[in-house]
C-alpha atoms as a PDB file:
ATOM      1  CA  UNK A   1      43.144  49.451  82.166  1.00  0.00           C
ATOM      2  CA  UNK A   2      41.711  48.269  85.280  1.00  0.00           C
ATOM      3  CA  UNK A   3      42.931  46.777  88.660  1.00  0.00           C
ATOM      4  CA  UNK A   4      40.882  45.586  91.737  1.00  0.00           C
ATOM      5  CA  UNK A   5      39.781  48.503  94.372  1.00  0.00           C
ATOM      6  CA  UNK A   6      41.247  48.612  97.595  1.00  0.00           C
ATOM      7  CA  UNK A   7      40.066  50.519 101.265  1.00  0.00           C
ATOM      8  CA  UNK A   8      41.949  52.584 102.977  1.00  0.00           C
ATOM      9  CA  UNK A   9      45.018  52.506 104.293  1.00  0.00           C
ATOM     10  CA  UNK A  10      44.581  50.744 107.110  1.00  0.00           C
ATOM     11  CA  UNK A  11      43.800  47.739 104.121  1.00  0.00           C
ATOM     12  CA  UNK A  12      46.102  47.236 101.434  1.00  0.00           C
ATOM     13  CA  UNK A  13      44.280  46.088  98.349  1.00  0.00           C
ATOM     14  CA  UNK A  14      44.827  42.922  96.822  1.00  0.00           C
ATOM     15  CA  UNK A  15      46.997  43.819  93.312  1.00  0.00           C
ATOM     16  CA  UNK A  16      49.557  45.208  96.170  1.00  0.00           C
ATOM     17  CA  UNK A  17      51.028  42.126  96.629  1.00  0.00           C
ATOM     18  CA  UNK A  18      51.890  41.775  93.234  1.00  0.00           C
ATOM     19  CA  UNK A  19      52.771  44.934  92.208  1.00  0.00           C
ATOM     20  CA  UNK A  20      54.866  46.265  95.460  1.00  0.00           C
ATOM     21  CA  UNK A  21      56.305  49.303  93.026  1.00  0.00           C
ATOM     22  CA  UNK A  22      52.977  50.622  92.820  1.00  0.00           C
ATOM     23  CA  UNK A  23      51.909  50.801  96.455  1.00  0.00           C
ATOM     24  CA  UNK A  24      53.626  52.355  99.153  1.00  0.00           C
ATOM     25  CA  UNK A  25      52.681  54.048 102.757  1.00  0.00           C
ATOM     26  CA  UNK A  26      52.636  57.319 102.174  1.00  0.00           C
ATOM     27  CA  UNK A  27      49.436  56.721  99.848  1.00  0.00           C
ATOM     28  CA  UNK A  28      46.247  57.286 102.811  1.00  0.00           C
ATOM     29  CA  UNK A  29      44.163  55.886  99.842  1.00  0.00           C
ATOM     30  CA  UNK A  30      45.689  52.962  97.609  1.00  0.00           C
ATOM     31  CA  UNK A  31      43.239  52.364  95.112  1.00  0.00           C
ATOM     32  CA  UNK A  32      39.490  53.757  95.862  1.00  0.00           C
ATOM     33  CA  UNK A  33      38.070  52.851  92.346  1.00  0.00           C
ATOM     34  CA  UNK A  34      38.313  51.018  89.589  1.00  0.00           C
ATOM     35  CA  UNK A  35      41.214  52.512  87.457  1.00  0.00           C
ATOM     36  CA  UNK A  36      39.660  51.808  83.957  1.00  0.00           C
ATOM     37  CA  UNK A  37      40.933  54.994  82.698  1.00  0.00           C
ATOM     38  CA  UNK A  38      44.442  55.833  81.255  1.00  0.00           C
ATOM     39  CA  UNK A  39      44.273  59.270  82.619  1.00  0.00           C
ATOM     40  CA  UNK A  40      43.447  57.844  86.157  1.00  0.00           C
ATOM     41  CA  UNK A  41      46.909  55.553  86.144  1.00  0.00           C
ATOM     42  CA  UNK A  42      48.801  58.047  84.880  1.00  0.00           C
ATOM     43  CA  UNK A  43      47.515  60.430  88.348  1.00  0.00           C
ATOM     44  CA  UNK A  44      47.744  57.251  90.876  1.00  0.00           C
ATOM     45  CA  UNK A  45      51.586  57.103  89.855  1.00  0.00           C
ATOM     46  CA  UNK A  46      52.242  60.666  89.227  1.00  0.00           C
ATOM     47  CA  UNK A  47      51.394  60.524  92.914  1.00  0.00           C
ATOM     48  CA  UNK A  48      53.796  57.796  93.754  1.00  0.00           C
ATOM     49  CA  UNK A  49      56.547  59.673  92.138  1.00  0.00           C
ATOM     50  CA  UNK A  50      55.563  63.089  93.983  1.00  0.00           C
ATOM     51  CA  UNK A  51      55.824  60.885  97.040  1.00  0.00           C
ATOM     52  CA  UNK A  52      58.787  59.436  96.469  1.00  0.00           C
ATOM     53  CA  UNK A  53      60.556  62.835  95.838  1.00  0.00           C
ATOM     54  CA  UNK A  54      59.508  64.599  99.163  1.00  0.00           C
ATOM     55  CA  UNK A  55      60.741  61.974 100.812  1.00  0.00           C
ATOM     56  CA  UNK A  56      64.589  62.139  98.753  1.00  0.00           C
ATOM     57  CA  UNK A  57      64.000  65.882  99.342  1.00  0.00           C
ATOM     58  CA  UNK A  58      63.757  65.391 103.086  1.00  0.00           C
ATOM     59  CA  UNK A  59      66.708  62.760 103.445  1.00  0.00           C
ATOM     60  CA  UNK A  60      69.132  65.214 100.767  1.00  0.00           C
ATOM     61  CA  UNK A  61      68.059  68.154 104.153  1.00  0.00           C
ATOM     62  CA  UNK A  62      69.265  66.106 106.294  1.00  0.00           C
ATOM     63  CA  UNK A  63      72.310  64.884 104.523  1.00  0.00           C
ATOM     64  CA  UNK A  64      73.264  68.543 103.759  1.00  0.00           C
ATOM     65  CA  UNK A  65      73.128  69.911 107.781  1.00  0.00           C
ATOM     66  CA  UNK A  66      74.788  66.781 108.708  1.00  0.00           C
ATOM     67  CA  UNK A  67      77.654  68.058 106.234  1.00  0.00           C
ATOM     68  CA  UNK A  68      77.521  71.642 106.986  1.00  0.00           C
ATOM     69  CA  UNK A  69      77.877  70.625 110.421  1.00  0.00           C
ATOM     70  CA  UNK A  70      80.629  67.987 109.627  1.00  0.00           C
ATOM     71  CA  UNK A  71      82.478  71.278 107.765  1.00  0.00           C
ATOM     72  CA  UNK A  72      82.338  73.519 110.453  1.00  0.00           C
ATOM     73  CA  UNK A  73      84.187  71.456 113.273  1.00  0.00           C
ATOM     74  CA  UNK A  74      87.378  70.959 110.483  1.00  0.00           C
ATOM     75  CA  UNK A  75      87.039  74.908 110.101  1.00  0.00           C
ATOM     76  CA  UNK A  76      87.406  75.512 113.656  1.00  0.00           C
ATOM     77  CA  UNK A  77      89.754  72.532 114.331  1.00  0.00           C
ATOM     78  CA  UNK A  78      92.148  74.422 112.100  1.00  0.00           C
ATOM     79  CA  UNK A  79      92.627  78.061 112.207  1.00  0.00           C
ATOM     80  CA  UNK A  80      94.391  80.543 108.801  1.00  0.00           C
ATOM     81  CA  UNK A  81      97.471  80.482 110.921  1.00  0.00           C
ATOM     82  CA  UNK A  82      98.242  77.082 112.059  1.00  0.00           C
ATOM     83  CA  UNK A  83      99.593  76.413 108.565  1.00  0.00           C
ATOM     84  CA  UNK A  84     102.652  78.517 107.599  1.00  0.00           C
ATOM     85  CA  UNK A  85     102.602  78.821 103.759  1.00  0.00           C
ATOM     86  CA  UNK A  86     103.988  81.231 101.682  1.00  0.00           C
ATOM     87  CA  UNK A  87     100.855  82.988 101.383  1.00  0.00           C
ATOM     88  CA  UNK A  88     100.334  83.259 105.783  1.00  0.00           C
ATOM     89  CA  UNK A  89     103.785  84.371 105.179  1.00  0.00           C
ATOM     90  CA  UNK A  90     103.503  87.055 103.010  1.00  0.00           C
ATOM     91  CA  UNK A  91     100.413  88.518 104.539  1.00  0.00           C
ATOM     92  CA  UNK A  92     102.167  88.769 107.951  1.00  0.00           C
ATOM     93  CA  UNK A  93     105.072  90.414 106.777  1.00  0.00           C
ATOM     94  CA  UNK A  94     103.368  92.925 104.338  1.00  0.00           C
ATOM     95  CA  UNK A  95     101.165  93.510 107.881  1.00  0.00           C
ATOM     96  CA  UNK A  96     103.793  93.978 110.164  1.00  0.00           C
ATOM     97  CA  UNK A  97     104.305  97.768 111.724  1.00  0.00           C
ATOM     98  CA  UNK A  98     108.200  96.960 110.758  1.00  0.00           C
ATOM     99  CA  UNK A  99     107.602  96.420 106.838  1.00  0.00           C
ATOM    100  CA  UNK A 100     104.933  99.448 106.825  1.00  0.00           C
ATOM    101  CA  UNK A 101     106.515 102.240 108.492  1.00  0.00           C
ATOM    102  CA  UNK A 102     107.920 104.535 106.127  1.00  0.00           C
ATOM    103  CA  UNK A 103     111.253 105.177 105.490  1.00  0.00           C
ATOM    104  CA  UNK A 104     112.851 108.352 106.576  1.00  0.00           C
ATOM    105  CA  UNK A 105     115.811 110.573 105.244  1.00  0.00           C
ATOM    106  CA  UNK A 106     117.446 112.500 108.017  1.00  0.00           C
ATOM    107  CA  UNK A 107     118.513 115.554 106.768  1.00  0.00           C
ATOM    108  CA  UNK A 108     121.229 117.459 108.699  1.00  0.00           C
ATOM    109  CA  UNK A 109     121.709 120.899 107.899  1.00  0.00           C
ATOM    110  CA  UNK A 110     124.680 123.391 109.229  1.00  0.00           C
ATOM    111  CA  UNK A 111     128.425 121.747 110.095  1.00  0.00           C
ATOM    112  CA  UNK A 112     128.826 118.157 108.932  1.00  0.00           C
ATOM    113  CA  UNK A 113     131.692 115.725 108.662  1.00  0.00           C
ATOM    114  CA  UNK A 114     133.271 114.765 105.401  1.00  0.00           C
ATOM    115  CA  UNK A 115     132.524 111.393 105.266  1.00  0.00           C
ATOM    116  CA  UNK A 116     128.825 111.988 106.052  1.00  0.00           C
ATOM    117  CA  UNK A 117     128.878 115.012 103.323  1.00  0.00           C
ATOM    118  CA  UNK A 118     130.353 112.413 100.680  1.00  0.00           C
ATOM    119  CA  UNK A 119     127.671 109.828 101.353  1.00  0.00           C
ATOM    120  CA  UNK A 120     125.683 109.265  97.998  1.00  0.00           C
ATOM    121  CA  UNK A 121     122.441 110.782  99.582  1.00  0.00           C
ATOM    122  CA  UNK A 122     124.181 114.329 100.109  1.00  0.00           C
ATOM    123  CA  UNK A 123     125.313 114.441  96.744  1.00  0.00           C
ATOM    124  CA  UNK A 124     122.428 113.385  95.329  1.00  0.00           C
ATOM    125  CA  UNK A 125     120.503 116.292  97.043  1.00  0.00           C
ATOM    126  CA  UNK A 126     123.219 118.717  95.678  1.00  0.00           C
ATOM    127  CA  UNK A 127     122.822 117.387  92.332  1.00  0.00           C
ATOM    128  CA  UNK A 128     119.546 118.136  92.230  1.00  0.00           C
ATOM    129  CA  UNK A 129     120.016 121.844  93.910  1.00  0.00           C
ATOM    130  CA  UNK A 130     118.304 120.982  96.722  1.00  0.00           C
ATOM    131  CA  UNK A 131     121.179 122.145  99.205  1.00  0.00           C
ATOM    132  CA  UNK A 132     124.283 124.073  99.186  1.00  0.00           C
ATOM    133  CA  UNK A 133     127.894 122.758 100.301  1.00  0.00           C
ATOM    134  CA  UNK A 134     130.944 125.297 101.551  1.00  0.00           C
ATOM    135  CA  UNK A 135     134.061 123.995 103.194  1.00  0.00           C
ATOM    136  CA  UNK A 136     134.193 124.923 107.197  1.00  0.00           C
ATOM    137  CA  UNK A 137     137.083 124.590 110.358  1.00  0.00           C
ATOM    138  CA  UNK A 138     135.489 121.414 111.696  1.00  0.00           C
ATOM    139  CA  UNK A 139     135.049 121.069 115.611  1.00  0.00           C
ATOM    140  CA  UNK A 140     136.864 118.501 117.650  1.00  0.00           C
ATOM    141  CA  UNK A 141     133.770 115.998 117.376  1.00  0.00           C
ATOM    142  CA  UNK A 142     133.808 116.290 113.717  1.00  0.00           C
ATOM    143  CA  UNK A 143     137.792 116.145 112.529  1.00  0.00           C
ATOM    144  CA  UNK A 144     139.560 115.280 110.598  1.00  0.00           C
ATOM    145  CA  UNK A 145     138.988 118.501 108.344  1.00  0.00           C
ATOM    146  CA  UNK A 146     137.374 119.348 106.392  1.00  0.00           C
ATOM    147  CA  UNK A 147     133.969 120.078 107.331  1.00  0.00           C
ATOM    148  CA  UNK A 148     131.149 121.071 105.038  1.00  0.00           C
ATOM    149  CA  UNK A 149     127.844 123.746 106.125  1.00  0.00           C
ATOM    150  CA  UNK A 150     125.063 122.550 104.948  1.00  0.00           C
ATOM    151  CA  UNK A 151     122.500 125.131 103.476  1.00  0.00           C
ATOM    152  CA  UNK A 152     119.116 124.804 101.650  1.00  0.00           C
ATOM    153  CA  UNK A 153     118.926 126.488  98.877  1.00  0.00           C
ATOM    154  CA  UNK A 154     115.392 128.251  97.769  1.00  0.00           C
ATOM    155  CA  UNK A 155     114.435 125.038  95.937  1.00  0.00           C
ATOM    156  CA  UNK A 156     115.043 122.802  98.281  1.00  0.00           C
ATOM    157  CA  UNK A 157     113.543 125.064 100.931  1.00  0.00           C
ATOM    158  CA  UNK A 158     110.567 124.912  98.444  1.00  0.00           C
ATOM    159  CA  UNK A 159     110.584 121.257  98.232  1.00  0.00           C
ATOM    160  CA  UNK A 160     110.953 120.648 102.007  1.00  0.00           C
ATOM    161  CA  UNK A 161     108.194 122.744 103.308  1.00  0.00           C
ATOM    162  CA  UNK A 162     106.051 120.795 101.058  1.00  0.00           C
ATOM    163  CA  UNK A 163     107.079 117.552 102.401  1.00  0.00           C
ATOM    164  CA  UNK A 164     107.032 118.321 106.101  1.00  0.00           C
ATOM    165  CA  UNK A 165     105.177 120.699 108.919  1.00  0.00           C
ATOM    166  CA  UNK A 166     106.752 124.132 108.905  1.00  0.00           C
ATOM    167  CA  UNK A 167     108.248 123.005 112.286  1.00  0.00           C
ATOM    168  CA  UNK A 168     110.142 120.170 111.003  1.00  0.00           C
ATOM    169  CA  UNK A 169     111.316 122.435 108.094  1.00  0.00           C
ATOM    170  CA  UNK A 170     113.064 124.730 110.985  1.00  0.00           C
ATOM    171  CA  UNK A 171     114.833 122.368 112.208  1.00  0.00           C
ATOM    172  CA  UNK A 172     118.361 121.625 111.747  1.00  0.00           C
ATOM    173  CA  UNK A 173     117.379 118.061 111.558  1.00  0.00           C
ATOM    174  CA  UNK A 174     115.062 117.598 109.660  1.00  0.00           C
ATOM    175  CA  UNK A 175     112.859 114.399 109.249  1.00  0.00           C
ATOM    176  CA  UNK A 176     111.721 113.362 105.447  1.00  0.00           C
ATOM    177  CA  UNK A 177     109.372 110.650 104.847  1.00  0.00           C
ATOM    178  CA  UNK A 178     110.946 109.166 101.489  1.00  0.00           C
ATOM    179  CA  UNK A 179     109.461 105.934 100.454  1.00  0.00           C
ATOM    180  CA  UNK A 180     107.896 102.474 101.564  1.00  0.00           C
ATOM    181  CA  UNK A 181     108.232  99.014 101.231  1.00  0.00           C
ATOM    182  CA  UNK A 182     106.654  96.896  98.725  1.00  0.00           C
ATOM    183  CA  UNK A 183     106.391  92.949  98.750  1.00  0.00           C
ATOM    184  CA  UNK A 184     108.290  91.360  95.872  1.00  0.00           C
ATOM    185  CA  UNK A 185     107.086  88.057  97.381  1.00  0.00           C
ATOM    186  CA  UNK A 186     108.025  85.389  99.507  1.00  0.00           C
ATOM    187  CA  UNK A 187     110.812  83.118  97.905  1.00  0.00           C
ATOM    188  CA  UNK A 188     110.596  80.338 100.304  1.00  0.00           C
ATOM    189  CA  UNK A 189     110.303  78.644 103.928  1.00  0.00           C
ATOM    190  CA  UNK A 190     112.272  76.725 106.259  1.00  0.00           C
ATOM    191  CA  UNK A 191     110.980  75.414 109.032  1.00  0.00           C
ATOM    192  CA  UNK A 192     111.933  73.372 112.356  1.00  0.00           C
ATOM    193  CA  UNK A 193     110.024  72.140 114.857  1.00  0.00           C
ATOM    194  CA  UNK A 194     108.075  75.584 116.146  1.00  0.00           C
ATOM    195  CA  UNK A 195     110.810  78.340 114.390  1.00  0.00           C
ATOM    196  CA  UNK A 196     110.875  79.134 110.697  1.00  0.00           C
ATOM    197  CA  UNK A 197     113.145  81.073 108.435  1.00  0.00           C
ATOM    198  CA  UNK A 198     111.435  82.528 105.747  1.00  0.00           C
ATOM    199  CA  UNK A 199     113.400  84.339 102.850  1.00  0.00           C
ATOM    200  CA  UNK A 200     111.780  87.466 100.561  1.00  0.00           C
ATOM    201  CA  UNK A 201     112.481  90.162  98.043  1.00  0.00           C
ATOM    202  CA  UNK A 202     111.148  93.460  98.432  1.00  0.00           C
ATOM    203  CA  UNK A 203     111.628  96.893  96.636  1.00  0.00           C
ATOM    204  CA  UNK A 204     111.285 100.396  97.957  1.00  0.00           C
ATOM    205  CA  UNK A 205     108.679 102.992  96.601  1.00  0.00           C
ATOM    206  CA  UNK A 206     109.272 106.397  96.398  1.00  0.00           C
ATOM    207  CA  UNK A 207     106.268 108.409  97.643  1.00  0.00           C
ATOM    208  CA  UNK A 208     107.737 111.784  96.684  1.00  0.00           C
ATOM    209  CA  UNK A 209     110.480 113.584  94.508  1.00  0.00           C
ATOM    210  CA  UNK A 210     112.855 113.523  97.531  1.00  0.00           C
ATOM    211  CA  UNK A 211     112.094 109.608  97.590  1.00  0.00           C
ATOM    212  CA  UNK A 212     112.873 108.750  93.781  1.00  0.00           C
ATOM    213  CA  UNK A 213     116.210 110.728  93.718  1.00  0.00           C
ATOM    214  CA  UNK A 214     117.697 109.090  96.548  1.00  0.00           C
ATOM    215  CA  UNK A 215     115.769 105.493  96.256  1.00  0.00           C
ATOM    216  CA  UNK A 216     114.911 103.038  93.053  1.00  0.00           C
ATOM    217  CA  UNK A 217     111.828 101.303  92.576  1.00  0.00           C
ATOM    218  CA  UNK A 218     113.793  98.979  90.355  1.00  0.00           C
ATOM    219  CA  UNK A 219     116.023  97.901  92.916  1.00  0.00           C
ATOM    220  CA  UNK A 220     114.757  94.465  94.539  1.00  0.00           C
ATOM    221  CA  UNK A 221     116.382  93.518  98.185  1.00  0.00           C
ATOM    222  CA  UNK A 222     116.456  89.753  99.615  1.00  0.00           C
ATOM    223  CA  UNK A 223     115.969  89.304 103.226  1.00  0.00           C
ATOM    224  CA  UNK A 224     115.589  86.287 105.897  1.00  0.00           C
ATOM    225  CA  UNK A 225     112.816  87.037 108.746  1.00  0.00           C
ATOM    226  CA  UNK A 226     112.437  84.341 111.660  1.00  0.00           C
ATOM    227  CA  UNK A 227     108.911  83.253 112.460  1.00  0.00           C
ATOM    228  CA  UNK A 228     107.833  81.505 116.001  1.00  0.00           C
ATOM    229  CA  UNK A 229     105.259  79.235 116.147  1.00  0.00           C
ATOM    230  CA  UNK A 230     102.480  79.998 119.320  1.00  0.00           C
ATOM    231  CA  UNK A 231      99.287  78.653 120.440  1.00  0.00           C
ATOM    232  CA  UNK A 232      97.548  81.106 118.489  1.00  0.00           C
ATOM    233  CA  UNK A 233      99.636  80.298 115.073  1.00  0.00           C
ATOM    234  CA  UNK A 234     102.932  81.688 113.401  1.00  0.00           C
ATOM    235  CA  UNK A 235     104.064  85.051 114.111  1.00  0.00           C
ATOM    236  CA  UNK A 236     106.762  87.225 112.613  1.00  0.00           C
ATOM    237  CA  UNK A 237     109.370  87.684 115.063  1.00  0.00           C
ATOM    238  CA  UNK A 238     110.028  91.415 115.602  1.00  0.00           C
ATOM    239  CA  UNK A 239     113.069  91.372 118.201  1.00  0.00           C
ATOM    240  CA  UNK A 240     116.478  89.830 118.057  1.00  0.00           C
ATOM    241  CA  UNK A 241     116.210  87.685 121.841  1.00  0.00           C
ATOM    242  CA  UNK A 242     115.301  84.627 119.492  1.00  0.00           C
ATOM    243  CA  UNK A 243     117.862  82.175 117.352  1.00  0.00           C
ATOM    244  CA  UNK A 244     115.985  83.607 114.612  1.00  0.00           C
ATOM    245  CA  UNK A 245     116.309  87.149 113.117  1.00  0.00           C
ATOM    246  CA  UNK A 246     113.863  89.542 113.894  1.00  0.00           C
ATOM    247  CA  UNK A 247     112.434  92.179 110.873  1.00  0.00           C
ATOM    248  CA  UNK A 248     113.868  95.057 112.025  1.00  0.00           C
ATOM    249  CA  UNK A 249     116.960  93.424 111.380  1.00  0.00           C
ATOM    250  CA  UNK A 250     116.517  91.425 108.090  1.00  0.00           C
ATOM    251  CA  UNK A 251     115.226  94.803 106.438  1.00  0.00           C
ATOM    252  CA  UNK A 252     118.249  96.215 108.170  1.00  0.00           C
ATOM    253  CA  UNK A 253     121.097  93.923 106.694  1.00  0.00           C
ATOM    254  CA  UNK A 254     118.554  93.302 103.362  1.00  0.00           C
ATOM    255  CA  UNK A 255     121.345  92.789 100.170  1.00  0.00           C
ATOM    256  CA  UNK A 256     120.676  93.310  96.538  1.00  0.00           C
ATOM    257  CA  UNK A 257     118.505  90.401  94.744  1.00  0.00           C
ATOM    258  CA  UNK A 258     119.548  88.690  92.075  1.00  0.00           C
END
């Protein structure tokens, strides 16, 4: 096969003008000899197509920065919190100080009042022999009679020490870390305007024996939490001064799920 020579590429040789597929300007050289060989047309377009690439290979670069670049101003038009979704929801709850401080069992030991020695904790905790109950003259803050002295007995002595520093355990009110909160999940949102109610379940987990004899882990509680919209995104509100109710209250006044 054979078509005319050209020059350089200051020239373009004469077959160019009627095969415009084969010439192009990124060749220096179009056509410096006769191409009488197979082998030599197969190289003269195997350059073409090299050609042709780098230059789809240099547009595609520049398409994909444009993109990245396009990409990044949505991502920091719009930040994780502007959104309120169940999901932004459920991680700021399960991150609020509120939902993860532990729950604590005050335990009152010496003269007690009746009704706060028949609560189901106290009898739980003498079920289990962990304290000792005998029938006392109450004093004028604590009538009607009768009164009950509260006493830990060896086991629960046992049991305390090795839930709380040995000054906590002399106390006659003594502090018990008992359980935390775990997310059920987040049931669903209201919203209106920049304040949102948003309604979840949550159980309690016992994080020692004093814990899972006084609270289930198969017991689910529903709750309502207000959130407030702010320039930095949705927050959980944590105090009562808004229309909405705060945390420490919806954990507070949480009733039994369905």
């Amino acid at each position: 096969m054979s078509f005319p020579t050209g020059q350089s590429s200051g020239e373009e040789p004469a077959f160019c003008g009627r095969l415009k597929n084969i010439c192009h300007p990124e060749l220096t050289v179009f056509v410096t000899k006769d191409l009488s060989e197979p082998r030599e047309v197969l190289a003269l377009f195997a350059s073409i197509i090299i050609a042709r690439l780098a230059r789809i290979h240099i547009l595609m670069r520049k398409l994909s920065i444009t993109t990245l670049l396009f990409v990044g101003v949505l991502l920091t038009a719009c930040t994780p919190r502007d959104v309120l979704t169940r999901r932004l929801a459920t991680d700021l709850i399960a991150a609020s100080d509120a939902f993860r401080t532990p729950q604590r069992f005050l335990l009152q030991t010496g003269v007690i009042s009746n009704k706060e020695y028949s609560s189901s904790e106290y009898l739980t905790l003498q079920h289990h022999g962990w304290i000792s109950a005998n029938t006392v003259s109450c004093p004028p803050a604590l009538a009607p009679s009768p009164c009950w002295d509260i006493l830990l007995t060896p086991s629960g002595v046992e049991t305390v020490r090795s839930l709380v520093s040995a000054d906590e355990a002399a106390k006659p009110s003594i502090e018990i870390p008992v359980a935390r909160r775990t997310l059920d999940g987040v049931t669903g949102v209201s919203k209106q305007a920049n304040t949102a109610n948003v309604e979840f379940t949550w159980k309690w987990a016992p994080i020692n024996e004093v814990g899972a004899a006084l609270y289930s882990s198969d017991l689910r509680y529903r709750s309502v939490v207000g959130f407030r919209e702010f320039d930095d995104g949705w927050r959980v509100v944590q105090n009562t001064p808004h229309p909405t109710q705060g945390l420490d209250d919806a954990l507070k006044s949480a009733e039994p799920a369905p």
